[in-house]
C-alpha atoms as a PDB file:
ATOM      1  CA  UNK A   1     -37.868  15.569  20.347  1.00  0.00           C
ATOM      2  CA  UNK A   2     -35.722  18.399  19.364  1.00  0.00           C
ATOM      3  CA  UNK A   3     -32.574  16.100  18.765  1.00  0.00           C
ATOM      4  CA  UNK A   4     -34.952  13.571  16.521  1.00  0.00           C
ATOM      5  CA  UNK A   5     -36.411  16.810  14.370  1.00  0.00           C
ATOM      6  CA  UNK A   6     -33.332  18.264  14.094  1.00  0.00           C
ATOM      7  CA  UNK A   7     -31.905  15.005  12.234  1.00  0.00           C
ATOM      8  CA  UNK A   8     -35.438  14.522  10.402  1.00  0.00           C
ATOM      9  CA  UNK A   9     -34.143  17.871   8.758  1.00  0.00           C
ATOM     10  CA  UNK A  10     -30.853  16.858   8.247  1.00  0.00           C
ATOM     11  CA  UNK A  11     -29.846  18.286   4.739  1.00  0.00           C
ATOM     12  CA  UNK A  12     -27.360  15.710   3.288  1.00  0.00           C
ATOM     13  CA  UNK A  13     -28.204  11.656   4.729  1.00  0.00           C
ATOM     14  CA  UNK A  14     -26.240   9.406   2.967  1.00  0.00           C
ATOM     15  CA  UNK A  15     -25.885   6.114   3.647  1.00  0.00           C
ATOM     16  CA  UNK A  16     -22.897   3.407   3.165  1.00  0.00           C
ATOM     17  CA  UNK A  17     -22.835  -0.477   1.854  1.00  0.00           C
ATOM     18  CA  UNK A  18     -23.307  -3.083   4.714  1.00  0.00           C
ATOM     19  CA  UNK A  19     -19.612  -3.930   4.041  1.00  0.00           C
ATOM     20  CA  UNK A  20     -18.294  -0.432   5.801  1.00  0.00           C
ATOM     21  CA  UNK A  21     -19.876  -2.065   9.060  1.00  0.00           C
ATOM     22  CA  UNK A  22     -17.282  -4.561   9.275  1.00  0.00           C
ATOM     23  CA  UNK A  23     -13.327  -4.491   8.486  1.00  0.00           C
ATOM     24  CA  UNK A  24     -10.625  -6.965   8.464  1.00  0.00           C
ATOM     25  CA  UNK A  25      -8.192  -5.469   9.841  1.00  0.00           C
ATOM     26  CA  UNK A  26      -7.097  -1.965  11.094  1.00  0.00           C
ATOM     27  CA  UNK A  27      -6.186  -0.834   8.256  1.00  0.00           C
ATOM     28  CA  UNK A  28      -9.359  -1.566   6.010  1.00  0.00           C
ATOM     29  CA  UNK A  29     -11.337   0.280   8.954  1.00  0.00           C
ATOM     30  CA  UNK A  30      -8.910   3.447   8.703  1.00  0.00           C
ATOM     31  CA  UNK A  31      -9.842   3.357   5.188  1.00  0.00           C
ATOM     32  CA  UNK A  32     -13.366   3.109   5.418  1.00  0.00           C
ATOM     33  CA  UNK A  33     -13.239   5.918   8.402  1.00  0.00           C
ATOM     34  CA  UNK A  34     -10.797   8.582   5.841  1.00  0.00           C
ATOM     35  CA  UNK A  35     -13.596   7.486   3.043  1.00  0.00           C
ATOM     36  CA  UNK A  36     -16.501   8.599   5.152  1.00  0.00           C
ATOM     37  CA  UNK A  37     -14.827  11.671   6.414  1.00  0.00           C
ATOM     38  CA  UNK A  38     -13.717  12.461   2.617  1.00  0.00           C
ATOM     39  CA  UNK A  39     -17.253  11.535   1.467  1.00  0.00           C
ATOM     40  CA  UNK A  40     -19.167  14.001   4.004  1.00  0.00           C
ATOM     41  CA  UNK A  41     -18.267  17.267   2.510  1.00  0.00           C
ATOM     42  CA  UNK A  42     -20.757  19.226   1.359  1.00  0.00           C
ATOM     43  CA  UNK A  43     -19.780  19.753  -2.488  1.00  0.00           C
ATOM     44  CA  UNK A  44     -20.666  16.869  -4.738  1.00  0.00           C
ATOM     45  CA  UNK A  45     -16.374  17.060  -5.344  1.00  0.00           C
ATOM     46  CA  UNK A  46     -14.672  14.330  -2.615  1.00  0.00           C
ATOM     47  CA  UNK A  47     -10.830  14.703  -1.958  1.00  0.00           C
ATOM     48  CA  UNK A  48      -9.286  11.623  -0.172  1.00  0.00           C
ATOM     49  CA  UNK A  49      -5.949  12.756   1.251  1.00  0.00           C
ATOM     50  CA  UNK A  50      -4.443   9.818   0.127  1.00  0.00           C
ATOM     51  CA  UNK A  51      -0.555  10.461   0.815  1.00  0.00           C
ATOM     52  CA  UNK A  52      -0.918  11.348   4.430  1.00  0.00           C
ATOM     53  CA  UNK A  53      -3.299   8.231   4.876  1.00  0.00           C
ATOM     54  CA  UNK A  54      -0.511   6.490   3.563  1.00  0.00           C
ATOM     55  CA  UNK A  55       2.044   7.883   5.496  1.00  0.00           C
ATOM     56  CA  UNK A  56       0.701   7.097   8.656  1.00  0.00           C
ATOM     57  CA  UNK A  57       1.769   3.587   8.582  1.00  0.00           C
ATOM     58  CA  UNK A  58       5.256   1.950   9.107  1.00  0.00           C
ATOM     59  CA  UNK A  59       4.837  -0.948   6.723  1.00  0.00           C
ATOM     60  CA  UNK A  60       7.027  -2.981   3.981  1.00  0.00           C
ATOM     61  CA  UNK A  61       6.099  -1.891   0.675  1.00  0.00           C
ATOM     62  CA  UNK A  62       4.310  -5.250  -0.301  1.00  0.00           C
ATOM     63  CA  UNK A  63       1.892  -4.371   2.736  1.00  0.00           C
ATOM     64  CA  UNK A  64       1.931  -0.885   1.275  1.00  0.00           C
ATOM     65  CA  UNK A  65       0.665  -2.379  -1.704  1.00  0.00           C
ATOM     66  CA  UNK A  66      -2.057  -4.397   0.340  1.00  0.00           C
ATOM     67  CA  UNK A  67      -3.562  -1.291   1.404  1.00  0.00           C
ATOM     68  CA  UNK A  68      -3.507   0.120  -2.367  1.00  0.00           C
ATOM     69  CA  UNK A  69      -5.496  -2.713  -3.528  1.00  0.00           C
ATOM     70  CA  UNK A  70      -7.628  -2.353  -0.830  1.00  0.00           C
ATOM     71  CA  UNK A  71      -8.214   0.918  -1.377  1.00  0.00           C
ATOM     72  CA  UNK A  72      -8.977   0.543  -4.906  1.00  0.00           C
ATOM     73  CA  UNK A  73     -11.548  -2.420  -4.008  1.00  0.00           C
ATOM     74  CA  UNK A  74     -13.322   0.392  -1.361  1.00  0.00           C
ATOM     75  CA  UNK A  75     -13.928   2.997  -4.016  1.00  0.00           C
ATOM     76  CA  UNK A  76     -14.935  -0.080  -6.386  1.00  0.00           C
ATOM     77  CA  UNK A  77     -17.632  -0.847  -3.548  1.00  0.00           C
ATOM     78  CA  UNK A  78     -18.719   2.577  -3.151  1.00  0.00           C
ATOM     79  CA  UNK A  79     -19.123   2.826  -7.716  1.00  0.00           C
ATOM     80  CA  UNK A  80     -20.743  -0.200  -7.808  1.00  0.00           C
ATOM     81  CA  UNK A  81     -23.635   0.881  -4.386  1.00  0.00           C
ATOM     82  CA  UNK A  82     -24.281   3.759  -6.690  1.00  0.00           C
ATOM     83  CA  UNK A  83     -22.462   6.110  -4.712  1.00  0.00           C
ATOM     84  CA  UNK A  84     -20.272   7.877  -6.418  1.00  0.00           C
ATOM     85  CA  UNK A  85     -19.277   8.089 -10.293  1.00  0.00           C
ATOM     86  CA  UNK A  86     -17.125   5.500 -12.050  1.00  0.00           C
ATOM     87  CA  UNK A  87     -14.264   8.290 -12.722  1.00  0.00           C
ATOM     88  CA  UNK A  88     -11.578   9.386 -10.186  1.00  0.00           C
ATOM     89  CA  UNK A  89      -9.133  11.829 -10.563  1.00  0.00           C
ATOM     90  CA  UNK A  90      -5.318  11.884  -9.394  1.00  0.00           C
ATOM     91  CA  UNK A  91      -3.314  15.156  -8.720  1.00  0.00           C
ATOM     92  CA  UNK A  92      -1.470  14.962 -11.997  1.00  0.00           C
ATOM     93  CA  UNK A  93      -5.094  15.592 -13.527  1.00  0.00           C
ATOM     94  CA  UNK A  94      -5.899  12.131 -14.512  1.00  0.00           C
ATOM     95  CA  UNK A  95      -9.088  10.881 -15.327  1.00  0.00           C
ATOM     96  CA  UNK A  96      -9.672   7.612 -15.172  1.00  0.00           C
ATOM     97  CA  UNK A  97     -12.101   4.219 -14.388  1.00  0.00           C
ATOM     98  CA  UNK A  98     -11.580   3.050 -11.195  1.00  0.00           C
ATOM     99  CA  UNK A  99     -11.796  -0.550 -12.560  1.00  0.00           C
ATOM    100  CA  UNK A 100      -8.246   0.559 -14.722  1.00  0.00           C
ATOM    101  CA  UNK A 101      -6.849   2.155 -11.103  1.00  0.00           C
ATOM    102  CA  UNK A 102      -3.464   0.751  -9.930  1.00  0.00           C
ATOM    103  CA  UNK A 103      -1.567   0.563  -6.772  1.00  0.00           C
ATOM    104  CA  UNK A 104       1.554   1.904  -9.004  1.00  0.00           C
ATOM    105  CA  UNK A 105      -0.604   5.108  -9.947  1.00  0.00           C
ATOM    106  CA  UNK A 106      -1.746   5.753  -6.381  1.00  0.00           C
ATOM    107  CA  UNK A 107       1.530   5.707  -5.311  1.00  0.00           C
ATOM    108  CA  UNK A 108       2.848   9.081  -7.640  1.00  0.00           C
ATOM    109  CA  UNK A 109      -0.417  11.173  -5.884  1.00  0.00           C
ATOM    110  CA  UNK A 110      -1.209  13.113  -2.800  1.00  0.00           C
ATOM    111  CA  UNK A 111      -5.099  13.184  -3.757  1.00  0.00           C
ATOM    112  CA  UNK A 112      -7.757  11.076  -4.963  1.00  0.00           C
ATOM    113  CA  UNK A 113     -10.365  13.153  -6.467  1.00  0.00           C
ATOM    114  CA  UNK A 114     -14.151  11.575  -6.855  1.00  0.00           C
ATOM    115  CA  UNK A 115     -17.502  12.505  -7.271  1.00  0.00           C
ATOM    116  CA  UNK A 116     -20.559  11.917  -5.545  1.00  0.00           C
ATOM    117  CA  UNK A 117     -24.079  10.716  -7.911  1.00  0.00           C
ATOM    118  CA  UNK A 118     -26.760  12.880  -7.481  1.00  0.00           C
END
């Protein structure tokens, strides 16, 4: 009983779109993991560590890519479930849609900057 109150009064339950239950391959599950680490910090500010995420792989660049776009698709998922706001930030302070993001931009940042809706 203790275990089952003590998550009753859990302070911050969140919960994720069906599609972070499944993956299609190891490195859209990776993603999805990083996201849900990066997503349960306590300030309403997220920070994906995007540049050692993508460092951790030994891939060609056009799979490099790959895992861009599907990154990009991810944080589309999460905008459109309501999650978090349309706006991300990069680390050379800009602001913009995530429907205008690009692999190309991703790949001059070490952080992906988002915001959780209240």
């Amino acid at each position: 009983m203790a275990i089952g109150e003590e998550l009753y009064f859990y302070p911050y339950p969140f919960s994720f779109p069906v599609d972070f239950l499944v993956w299609k391959n190891k490195y859209d599950l990776l993603m999805k993991l990083q996201l849900i680490e990066s997503f349960s910090t306590f300030s309403l500010e997220k920070k994906f560590p995007l540049k050692n995420f993508l460092n951790q792989f030994s891939v060609s660049n056009k799979d490099l890519t790959k895992i861009k776009k599907q990154l990009i698709e991810l944080f589309s998922e999460l905008k459109d479930s309501e999650l978090i706001d349309d706006r991300i930030c990069l680390d050379n302070d800009s602001d913009i849609d995530i429907k205008n993001c690009t692999p190309v931009m991703l790949s001059k940042n070490k952080y992906i900057y988002f915001w959780e809706k209240v």
